[in-house]
C-alpha atoms as a PDB file:
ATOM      1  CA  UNK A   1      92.601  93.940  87.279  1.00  0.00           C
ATOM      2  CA  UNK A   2      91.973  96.474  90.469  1.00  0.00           C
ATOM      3  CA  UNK A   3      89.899  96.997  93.256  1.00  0.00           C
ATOM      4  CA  UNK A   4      87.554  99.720  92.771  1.00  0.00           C
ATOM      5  CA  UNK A   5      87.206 101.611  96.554  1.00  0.00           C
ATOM      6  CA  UNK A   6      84.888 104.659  94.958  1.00  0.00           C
ATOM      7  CA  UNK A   7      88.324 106.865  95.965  1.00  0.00           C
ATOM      8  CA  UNK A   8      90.064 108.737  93.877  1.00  0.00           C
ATOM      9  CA  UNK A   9      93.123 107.170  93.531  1.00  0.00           C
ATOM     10  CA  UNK A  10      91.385 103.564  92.292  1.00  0.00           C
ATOM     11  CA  UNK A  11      88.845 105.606  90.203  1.00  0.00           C
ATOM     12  CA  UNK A  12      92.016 107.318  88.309  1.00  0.00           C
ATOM     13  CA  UNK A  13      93.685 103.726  87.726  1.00  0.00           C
ATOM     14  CA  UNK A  14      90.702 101.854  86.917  1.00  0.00           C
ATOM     15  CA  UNK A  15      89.748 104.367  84.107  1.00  0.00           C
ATOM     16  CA  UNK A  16      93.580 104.289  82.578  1.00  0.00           C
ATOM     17  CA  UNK A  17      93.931 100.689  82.629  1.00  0.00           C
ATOM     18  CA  UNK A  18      90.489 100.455  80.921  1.00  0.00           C
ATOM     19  CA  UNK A  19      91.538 103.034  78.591  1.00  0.00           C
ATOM     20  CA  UNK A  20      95.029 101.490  78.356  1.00  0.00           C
ATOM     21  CA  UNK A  21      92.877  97.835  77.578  1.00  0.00           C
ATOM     22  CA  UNK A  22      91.100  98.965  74.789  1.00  0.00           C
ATOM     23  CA  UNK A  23      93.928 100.763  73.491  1.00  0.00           C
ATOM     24  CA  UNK A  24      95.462  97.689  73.114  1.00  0.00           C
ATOM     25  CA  UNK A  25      92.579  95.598  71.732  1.00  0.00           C
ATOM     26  CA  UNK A  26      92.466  98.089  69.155  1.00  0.00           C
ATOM     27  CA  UNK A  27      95.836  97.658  67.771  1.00  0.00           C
ATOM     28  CA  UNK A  28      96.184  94.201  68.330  1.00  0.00           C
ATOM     29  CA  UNK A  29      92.072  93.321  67.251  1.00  0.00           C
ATOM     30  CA  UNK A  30      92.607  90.326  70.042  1.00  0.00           C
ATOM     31  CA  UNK A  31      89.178  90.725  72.211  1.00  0.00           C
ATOM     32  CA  UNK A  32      91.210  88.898  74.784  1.00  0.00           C
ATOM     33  CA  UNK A  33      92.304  91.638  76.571  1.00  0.00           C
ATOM     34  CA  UNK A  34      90.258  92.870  78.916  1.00  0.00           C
ATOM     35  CA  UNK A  35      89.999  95.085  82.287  1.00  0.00           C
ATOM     36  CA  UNK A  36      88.451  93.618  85.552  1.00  0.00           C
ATOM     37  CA  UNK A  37      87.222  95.756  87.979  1.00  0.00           C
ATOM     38  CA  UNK A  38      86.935  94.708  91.513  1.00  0.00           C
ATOM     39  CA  UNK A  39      84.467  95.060  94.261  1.00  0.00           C
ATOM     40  CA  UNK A  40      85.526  93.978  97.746  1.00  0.00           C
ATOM     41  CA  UNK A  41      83.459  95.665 100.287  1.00  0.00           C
ATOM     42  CA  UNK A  42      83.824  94.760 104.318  1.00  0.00           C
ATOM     43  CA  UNK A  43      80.348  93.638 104.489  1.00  0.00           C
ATOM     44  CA  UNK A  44      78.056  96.885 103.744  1.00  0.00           C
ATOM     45  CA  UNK A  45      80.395  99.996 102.404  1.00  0.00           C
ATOM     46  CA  UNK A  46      79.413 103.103 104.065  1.00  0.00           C
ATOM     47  CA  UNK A  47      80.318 104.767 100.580  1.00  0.00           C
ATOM     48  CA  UNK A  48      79.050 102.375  98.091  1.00  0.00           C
ATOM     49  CA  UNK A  49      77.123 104.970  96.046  1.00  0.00           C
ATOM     50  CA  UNK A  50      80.679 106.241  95.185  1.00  0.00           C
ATOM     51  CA  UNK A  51      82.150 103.098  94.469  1.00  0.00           C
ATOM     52  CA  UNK A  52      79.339 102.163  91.957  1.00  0.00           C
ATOM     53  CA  UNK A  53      79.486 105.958  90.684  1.00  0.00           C
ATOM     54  CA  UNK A  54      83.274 105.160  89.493  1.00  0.00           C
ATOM     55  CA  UNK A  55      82.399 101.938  88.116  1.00  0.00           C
ATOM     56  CA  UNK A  56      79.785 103.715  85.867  1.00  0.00           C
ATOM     57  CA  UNK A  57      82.646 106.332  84.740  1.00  0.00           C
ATOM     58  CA  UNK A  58      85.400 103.742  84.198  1.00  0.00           C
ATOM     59  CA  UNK A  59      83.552 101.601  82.279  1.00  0.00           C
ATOM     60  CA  UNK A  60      85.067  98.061  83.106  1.00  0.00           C
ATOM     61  CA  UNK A  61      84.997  94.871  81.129  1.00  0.00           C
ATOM     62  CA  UNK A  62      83.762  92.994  83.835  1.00  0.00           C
ATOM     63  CA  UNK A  63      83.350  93.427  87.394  1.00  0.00           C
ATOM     64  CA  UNK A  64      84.097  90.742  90.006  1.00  0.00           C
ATOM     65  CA  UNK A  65      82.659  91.034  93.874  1.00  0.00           C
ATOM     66  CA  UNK A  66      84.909  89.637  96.725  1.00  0.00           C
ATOM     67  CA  UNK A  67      83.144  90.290  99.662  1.00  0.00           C
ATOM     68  CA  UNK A  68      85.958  90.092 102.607  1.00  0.00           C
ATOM     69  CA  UNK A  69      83.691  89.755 105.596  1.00  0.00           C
ATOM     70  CA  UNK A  70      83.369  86.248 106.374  1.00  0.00           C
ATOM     71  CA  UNK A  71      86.985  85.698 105.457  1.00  0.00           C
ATOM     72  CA  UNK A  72      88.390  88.822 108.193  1.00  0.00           C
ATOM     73  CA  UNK A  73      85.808  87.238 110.890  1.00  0.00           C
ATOM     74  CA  UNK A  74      86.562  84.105 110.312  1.00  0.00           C
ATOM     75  CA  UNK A  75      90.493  84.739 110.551  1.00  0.00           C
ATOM     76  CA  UNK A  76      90.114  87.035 113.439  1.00  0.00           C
ATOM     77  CA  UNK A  77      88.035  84.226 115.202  1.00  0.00           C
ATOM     78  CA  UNK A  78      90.570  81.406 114.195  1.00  0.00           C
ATOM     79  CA  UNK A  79      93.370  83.659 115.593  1.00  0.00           C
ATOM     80  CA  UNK A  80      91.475  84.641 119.193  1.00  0.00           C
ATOM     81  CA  UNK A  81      90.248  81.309 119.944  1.00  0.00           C
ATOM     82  CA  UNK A  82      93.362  78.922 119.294  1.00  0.00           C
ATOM     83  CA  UNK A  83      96.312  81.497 119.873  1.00  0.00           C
ATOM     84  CA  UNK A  84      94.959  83.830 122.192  1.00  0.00           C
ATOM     85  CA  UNK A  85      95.599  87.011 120.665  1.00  0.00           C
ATOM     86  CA  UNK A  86      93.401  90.027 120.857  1.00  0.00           C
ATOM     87  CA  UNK A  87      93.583  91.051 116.822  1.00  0.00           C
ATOM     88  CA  UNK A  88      92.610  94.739 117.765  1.00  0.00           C
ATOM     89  CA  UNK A  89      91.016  97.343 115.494  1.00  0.00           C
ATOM     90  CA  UNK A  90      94.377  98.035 114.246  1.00  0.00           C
ATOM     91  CA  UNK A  91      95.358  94.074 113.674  1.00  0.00           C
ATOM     92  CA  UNK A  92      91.933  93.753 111.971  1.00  0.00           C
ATOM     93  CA  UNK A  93      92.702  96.953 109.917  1.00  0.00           C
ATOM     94  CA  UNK A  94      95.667  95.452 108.730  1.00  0.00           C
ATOM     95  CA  UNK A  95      94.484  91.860 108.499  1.00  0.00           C
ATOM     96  CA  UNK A  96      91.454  93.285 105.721  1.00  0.00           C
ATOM     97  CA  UNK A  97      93.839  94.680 102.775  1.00  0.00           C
ATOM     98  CA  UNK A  98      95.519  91.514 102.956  1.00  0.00           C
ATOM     99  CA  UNK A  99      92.552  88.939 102.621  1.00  0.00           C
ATOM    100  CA  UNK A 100      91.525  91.676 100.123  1.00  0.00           C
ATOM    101  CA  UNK A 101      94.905  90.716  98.477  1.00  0.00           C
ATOM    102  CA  UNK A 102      94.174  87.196  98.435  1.00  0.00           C
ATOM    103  CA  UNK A 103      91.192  86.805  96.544  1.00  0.00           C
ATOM    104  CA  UNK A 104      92.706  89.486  93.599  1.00  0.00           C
ATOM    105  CA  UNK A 105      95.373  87.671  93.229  1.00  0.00           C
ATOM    106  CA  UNK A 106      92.540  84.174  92.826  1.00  0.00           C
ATOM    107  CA  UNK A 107      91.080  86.146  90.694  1.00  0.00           C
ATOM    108  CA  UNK A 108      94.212  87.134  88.745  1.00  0.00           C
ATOM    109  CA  UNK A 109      95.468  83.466  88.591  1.00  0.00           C
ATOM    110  CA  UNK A 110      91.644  82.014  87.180  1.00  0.00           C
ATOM    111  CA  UNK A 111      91.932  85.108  84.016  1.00  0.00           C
ATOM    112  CA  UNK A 112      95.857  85.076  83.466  1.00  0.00           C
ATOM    113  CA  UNK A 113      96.125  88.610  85.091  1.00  0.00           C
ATOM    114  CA  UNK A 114      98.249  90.888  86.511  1.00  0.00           C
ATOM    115  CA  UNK A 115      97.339  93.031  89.260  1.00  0.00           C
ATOM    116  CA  UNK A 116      97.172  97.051  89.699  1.00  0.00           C
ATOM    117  CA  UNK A 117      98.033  99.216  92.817  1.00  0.00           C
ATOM    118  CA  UNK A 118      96.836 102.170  93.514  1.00  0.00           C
ATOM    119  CA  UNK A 119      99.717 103.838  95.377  1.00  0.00           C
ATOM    120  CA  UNK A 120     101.079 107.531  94.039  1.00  0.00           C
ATOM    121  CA  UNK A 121     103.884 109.097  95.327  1.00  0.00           C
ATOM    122  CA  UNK A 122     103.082 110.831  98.510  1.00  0.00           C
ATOM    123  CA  UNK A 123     101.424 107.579  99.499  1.00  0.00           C
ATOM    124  CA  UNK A 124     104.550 105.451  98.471  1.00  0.00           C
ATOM    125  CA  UNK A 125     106.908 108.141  99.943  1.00  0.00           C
ATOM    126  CA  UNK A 126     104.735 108.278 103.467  1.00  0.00           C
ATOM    127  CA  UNK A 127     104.554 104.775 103.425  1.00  0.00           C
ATOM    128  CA  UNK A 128     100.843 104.566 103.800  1.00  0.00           C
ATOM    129  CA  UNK A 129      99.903 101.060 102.781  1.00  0.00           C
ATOM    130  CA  UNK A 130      99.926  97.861 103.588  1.00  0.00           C
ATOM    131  CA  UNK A 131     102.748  95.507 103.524  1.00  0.00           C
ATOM    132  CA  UNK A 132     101.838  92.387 101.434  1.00  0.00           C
ATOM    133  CA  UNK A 133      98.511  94.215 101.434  1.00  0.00           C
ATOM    134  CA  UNK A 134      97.471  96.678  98.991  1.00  0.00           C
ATOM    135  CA  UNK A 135     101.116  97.525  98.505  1.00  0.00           C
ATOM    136  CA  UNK A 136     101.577  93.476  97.350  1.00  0.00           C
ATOM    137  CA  UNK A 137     100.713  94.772  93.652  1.00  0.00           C
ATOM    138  CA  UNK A 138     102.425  93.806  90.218  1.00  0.00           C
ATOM    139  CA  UNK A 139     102.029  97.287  88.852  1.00  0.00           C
ATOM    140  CA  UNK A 140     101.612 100.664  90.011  1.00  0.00           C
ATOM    141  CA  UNK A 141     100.897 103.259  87.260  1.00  0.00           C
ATOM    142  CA  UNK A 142     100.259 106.234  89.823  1.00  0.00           C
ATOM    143  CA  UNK A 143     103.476 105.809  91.091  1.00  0.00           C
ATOM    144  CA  UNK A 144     105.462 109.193  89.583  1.00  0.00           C
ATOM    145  CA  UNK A 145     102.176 111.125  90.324  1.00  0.00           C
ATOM    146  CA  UNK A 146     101.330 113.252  93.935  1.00  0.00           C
ATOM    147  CA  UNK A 147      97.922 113.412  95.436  1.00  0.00           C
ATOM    148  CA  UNK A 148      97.049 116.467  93.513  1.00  0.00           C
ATOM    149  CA  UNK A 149      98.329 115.508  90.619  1.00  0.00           C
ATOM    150  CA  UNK A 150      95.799 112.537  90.168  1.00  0.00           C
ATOM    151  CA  UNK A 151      93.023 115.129  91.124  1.00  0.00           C
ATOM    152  CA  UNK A 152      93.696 117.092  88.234  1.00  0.00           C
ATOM    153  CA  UNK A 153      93.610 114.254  85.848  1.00  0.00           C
ATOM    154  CA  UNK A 154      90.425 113.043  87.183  1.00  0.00           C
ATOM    155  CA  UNK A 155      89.410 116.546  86.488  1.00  0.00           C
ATOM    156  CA  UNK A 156      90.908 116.211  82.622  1.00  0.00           C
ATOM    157  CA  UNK A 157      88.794 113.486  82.349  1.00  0.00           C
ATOM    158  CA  UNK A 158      85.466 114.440  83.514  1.00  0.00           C
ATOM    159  CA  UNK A 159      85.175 112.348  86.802  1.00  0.00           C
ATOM    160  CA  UNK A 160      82.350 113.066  88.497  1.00  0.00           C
ATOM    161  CA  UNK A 161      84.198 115.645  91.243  1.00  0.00           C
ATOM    162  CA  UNK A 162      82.731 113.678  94.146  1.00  0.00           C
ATOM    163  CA  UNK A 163      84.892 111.134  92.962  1.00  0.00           C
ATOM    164  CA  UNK A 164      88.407 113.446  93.588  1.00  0.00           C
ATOM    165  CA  UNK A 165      86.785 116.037  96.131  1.00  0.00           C
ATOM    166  CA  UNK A 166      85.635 113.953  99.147  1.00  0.00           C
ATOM    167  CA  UNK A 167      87.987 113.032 102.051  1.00  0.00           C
ATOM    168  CA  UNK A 168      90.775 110.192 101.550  1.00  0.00           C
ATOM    169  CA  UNK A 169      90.289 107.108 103.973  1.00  0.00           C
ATOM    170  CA  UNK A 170      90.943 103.888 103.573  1.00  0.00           C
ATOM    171  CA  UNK A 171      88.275 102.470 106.285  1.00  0.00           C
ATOM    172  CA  UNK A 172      90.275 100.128 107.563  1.00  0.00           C
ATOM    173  CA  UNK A 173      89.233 100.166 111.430  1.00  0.00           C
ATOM    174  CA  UNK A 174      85.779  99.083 112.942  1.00  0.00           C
ATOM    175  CA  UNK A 175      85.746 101.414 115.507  1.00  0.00           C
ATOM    176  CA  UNK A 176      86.967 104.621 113.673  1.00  0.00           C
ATOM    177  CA  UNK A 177      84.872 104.038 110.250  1.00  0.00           C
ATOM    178  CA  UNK A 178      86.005 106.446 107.293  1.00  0.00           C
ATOM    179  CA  UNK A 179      89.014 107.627 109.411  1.00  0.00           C
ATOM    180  CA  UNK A 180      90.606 110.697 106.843  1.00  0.00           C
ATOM    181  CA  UNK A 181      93.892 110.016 105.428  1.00  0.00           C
ATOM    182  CA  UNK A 182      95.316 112.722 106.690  1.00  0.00           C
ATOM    183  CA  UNK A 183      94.260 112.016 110.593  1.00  0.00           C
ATOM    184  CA  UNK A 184      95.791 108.862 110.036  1.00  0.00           C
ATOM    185  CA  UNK A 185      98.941 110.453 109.045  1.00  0.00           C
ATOM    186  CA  UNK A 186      99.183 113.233 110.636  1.00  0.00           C
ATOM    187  CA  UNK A 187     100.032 115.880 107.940  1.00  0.00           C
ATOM    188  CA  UNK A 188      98.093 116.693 104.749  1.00  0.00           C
ATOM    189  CA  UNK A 189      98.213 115.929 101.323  1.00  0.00           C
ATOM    190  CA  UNK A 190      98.696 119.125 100.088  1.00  0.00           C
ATOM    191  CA  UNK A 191     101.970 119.659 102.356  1.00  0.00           C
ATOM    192  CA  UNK A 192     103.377 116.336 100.892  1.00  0.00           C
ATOM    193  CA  UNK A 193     102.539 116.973  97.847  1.00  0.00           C
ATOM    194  CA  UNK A 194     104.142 120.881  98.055  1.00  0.00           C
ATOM    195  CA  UNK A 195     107.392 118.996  99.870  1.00  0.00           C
ATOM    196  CA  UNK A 196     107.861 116.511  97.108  1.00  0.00           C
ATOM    197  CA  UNK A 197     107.682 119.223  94.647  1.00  0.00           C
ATOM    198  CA  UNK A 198     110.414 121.180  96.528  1.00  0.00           C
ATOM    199  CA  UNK A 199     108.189 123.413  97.692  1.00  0.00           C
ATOM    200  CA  UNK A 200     108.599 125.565 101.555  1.00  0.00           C
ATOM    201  CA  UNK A 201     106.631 124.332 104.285  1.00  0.00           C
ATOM    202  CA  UNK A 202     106.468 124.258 107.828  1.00  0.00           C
ATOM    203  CA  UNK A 203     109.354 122.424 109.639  1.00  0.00           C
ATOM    204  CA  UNK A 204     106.839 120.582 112.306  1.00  0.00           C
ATOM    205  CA  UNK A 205     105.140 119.125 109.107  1.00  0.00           C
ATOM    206  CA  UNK A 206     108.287 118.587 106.891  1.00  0.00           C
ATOM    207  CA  UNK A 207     109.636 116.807 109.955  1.00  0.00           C
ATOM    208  CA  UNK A 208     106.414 114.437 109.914  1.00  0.00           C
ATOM    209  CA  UNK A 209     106.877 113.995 106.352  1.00  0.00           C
ATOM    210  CA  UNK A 210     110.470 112.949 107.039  1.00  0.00           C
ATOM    211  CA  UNK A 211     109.853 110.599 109.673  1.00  0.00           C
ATOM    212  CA  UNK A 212     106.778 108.805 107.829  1.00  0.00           C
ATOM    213  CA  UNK A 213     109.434 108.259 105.194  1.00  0.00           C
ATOM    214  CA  UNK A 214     112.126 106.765 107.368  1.00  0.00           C
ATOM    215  CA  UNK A 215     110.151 104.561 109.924  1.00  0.00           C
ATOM    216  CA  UNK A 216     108.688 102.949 106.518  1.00  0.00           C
ATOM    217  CA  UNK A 217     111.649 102.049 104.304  1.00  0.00           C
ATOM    218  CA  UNK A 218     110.945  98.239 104.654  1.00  0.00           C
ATOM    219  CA  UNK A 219     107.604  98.699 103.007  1.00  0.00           C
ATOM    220  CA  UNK A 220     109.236  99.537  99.933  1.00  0.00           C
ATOM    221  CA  UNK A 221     111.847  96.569  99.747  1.00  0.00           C
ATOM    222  CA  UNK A 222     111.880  93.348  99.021  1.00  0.00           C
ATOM    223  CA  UNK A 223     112.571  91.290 101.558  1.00  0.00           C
ATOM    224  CA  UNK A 224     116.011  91.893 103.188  1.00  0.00           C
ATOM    225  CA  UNK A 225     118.466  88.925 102.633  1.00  0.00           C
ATOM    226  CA  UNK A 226     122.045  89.192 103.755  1.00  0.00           C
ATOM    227  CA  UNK A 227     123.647  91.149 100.729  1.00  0.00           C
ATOM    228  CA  UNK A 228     121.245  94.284 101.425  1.00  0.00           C
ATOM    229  CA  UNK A 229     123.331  97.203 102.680  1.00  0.00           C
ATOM    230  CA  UNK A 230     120.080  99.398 103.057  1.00  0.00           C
ATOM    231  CA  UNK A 231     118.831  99.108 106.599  1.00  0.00           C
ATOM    232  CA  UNK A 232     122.789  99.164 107.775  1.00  0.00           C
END
């Protein structure tokens, strides 16, 4: 199962797992098998033409709606009102892929499931998800592939290009809706994707790319017990 954003990077994985799913009901003839598609808006999506746009290309088994509204509110309440903390845009942005996280994983226990990321390799090498979040995932089959990479798939398989051609974001913050990716980050795609293919770029962004990379290391480990070396 995956959450289908309307992006393409959970466009690209939802249409190979389904692919991969009836692959595999083919050659086993078990009907069991199946590929469950995920909605979970933040009350109204801004982009929810695109989201249902993807679902009509990938094709899914089934599709399940989590709706993470009332859940963020009602933790961002809980939190302000009996600990005294201010859960900012950024705490709330951080607080939503995590409820998000939640429910797939409810919804993964109640079918037998395992649950699908979404992160490729700039994102996993920039460190741009969220802990226990969307990077909280079982598998990740976009893992060896760059941003561009995953485009020209899409492309391969006759996405609709609105799908693989709009801007990245992961509207995550109230107050800066549809923020791009690369604002976010601070350095574009296309230079991580040319760095991680060995490629020359400039040394202000290669030292961004560098940085992203080291101030995230703990997203990409377990959790550190006493015989890590790592972080020495």
């Amino acid at each position: 199962m995956l959450a289908i954003s309307g992006g393409q990077d959970s466009t690209l994985t939802g249409k190979l797992a389904q692919m991969a799913i009836n692959q595999i009901r083919e050659e086993t003839k078990d009907k069991n098998y199946k590929f469950i598609a995920i909605r979970q808006p933040y009350g109204k999506q801004a982009d929810e033409a695109d989201a249902q746009l993807a679902l009509d290309f990938i094709k899914a088994d089934k599709i399940v709606t989590t709706n993470i509204k009332s859940a963020t509110d009602a933790l961002t309440k809980e939190l302000r009102e009996t600990t005294g903390l201010k859960v900012d845009d950024m705490s709330r942005g951080s607080i939503k892929p995590k409820i998000r996280m939640v429910a797939q994983y409810a919804v993964a226990r109640e079918f037998d499931g395992v649950v699908l990321g979404t992160d490729h390799a700039a994102e996993a090498f920039a460190g741009f998800f969220t802990k226990y979040g969307d990077g909280g995932t079982d598998l990740d089959p976009l893992w060896r592939l760059n941003k561009r990479q995953g485009r020209q798939m899409l492309e391969e398989l006759n996405a609709p290009s609105r799908l693989y051609e709009k801007t990245p974001t992961a509207d995550l913050e109230d107050y800066r809706p549809q923020l791009p990716d690369e604002t976010a980050l601070g350095v574009s795609y296309k230079e991580i994707d040319d760095y991680l293919e060995g490629k020359d770029i400039e040394e202000k962004s290669a030292q961004r790319i560098e940085k992203l990379y080291l101030s995230t290391q703990h997203k990409r480990h377990l959790p550190v017990t006493i015989y890590d070396t790592w972080w020495l």
